[in-house]
N, C-alpha and C. Protein backbone atom coordinates (compact mmCIF):
# COMPACT_ATOMS: atom_id res chain seq x y z
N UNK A 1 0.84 -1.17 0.00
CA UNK A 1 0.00 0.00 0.00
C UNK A 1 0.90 1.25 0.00
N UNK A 2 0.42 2.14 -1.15
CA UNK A 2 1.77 3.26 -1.00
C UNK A 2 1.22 4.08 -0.14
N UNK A 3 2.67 4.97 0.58
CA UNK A 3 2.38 6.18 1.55
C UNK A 3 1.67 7.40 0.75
N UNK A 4 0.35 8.07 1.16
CA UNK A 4 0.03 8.86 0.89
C UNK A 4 1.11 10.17 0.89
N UNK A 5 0.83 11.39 -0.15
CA UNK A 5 1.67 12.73 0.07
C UNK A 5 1.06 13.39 1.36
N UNK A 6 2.08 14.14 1.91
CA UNK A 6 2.17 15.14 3.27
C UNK A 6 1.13 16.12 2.68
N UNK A 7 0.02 15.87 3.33
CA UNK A 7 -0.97 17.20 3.08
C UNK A 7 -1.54 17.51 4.56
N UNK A 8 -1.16 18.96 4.40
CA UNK A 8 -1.85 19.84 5.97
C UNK A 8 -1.30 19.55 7.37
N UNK A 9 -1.10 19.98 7.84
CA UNK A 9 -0.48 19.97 9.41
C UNK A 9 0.63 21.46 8.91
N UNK A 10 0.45 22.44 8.14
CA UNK A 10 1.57 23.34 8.18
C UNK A 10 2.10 24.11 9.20
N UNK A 11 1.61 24.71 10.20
CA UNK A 11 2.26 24.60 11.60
C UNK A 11 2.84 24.23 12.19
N UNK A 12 2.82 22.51 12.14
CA UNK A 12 3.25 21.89 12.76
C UNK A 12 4.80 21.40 12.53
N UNK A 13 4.48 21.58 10.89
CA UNK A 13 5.69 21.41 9.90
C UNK A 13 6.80 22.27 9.78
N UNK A 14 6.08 23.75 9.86
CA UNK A 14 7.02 24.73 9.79
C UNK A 14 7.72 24.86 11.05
N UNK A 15 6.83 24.67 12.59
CA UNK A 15 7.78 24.53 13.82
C UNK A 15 8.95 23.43 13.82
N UNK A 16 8.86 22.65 13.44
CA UNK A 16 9.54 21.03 13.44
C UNK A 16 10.52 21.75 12.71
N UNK A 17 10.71 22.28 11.07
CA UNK A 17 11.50 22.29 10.45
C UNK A 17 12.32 23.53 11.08
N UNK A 18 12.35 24.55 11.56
CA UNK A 18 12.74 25.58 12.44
C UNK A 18 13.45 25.29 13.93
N UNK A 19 12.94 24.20 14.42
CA UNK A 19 13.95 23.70 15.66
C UNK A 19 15.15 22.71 14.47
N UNK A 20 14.90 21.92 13.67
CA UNK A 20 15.74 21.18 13.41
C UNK A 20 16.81 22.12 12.26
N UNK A 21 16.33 23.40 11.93
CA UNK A 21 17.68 24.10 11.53
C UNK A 21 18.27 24.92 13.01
N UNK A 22 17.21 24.88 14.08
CA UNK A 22 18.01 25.89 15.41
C UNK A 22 18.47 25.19 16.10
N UNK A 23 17.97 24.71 17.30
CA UNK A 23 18.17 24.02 18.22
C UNK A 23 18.53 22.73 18.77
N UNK A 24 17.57 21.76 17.33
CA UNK A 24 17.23 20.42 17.16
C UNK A 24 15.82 20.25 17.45
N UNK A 25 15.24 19.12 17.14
CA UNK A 25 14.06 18.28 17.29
C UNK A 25 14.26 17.75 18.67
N UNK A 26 13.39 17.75 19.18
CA UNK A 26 12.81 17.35 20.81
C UNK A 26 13.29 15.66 20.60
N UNK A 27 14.03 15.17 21.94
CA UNK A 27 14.34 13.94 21.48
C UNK A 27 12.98 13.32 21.79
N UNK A 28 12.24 13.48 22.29
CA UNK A 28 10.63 12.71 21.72
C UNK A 28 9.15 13.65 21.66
N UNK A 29 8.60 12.85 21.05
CA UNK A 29 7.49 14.18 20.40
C UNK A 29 6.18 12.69 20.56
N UNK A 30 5.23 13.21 20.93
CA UNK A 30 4.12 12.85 20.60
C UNK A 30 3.43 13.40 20.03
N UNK A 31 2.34 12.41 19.06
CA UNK A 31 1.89 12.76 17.80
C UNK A 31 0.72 12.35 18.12
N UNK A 32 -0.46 13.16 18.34
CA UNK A 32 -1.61 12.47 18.87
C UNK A 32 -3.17 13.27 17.84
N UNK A 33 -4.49 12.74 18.25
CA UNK A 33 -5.72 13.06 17.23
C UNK A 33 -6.09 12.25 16.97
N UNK A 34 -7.07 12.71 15.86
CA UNK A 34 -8.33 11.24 15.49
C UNK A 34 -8.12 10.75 14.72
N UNK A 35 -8.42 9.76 14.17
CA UNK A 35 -8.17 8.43 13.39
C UNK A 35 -8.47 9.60 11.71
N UNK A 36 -7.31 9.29 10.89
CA UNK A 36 -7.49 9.71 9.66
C UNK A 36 -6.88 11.35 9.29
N UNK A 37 -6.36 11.87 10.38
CA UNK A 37 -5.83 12.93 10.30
C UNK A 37 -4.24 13.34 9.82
N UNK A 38 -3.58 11.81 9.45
CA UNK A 38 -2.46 12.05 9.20
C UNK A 38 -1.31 12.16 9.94
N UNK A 39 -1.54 11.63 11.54
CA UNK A 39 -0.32 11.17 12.43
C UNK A 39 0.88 10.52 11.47
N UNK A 40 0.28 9.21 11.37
CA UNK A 40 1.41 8.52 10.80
C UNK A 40 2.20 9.03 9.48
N UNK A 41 1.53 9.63 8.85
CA UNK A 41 2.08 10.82 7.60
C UNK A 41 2.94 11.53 8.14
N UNK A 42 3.20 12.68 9.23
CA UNK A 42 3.66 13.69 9.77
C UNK A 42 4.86 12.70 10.42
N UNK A 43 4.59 11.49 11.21
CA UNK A 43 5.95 10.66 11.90
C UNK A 43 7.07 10.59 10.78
N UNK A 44 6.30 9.85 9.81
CA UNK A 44 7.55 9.83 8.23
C UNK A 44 8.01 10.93 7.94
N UNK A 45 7.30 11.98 7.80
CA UNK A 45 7.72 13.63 7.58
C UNK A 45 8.51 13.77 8.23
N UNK A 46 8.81 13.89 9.79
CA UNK A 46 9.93 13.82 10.32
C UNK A 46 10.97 13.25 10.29
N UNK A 47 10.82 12.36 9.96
CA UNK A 47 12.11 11.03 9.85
C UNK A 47 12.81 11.30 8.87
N UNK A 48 12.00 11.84 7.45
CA UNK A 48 12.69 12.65 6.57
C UNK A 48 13.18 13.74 6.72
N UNK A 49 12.75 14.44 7.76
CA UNK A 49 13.37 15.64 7.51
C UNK A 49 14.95 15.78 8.86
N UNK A 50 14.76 14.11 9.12
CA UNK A 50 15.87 14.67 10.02
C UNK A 50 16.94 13.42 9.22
N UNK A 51 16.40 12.94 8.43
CA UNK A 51 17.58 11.83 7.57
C UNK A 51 18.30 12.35 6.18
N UNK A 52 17.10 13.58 5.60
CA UNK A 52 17.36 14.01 4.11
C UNK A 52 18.91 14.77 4.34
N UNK A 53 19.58 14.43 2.50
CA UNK A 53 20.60 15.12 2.63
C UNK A 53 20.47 16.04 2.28
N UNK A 54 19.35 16.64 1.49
CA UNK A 54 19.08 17.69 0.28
C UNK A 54 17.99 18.64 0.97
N UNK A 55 17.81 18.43 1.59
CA UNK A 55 16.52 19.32 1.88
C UNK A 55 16.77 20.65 2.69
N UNK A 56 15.68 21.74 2.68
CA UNK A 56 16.14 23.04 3.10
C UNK A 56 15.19 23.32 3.92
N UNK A 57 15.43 24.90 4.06
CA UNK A 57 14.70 25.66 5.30
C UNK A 57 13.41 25.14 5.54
N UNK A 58 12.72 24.76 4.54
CA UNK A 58 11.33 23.94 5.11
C UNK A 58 11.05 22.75 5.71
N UNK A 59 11.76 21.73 5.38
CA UNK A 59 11.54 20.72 5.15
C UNK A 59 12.63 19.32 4.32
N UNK A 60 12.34 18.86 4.19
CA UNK A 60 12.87 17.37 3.41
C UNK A 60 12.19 17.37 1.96
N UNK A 61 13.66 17.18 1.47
CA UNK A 61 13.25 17.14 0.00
C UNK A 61 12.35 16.36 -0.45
N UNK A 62 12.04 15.28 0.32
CA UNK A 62 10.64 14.15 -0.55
C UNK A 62 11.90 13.33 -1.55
N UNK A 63 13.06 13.88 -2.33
CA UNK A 63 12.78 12.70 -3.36
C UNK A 63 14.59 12.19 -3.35
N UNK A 64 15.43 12.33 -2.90
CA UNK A 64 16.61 12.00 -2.48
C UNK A 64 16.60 10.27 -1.56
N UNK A 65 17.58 9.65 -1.95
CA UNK A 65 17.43 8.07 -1.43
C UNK A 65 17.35 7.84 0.37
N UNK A 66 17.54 8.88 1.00
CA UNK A 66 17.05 8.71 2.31
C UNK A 66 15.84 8.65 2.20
N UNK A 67 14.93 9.96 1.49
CA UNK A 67 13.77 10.12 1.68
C UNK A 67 12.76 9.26 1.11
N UNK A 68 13.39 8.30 -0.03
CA UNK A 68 12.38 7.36 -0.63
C UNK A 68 12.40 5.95 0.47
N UNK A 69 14.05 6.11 1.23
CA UNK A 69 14.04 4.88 1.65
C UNK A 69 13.21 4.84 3.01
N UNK A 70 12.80 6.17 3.38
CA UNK A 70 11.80 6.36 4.84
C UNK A 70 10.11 6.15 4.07
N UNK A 71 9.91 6.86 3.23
CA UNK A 71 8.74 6.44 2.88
C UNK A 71 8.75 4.90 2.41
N UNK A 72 9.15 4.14 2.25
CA UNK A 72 9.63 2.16 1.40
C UNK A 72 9.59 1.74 2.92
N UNK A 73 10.00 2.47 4.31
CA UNK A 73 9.90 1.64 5.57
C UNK A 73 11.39 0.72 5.49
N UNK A 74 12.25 1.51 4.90
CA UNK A 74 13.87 0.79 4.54
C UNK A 74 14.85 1.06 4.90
N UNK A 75 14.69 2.69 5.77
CA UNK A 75 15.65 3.36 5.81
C UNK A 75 16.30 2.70 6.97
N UNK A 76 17.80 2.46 6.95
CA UNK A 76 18.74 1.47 8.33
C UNK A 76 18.07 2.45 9.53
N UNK A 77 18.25 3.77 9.48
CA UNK A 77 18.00 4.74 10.57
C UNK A 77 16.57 4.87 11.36
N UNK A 78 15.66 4.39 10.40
CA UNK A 78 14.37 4.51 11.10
C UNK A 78 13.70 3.64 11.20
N UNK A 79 13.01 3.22 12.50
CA UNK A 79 12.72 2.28 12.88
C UNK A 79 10.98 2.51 13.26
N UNK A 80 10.30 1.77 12.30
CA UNK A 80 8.70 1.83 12.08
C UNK A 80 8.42 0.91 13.56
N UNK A 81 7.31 1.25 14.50
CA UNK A 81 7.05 0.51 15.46
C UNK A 81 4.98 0.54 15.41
């Protein structure tokens, strides 16, 4: 079943991507809401955006071999639970 594209949570996206060019990403984050809102979308979003080599002030490039190998559930670094 393929991973749907990152649609909506931009807040949430633009804070995330702003600690991880300042400060860093919180070493844990909960991701919480109702069924169908795109948790598990936004977890991968992160994983990309803290594995991509290419990606900039926003975000993760989406299409660089970290980022295909987090969306495939392949990447050595991230671990799907």
């Amino acid at each position: 079943m393929p991973i749907p594209p990152m649609v909506g949570h931009h807040e949430a996206r633009r804070r995330l991507a702003a600690a991880h060019r300042g400060r860093g990403v919180p070493q844990a984050l909960l991701i919480e809401g109702p069924e169908g809102v795109g948790r598990q979308r936004l977890g991968l979003w992160i994983a990309q955006l803290l594995v991509c080599g290419a990606g900039d002030a926003v975000g993760p490039c989406g299409s660089c071999r970290a980022c295909r190998q987090v969306l495939e559930l392949a990447h050595p670094d991230v671990h799907w639970f």
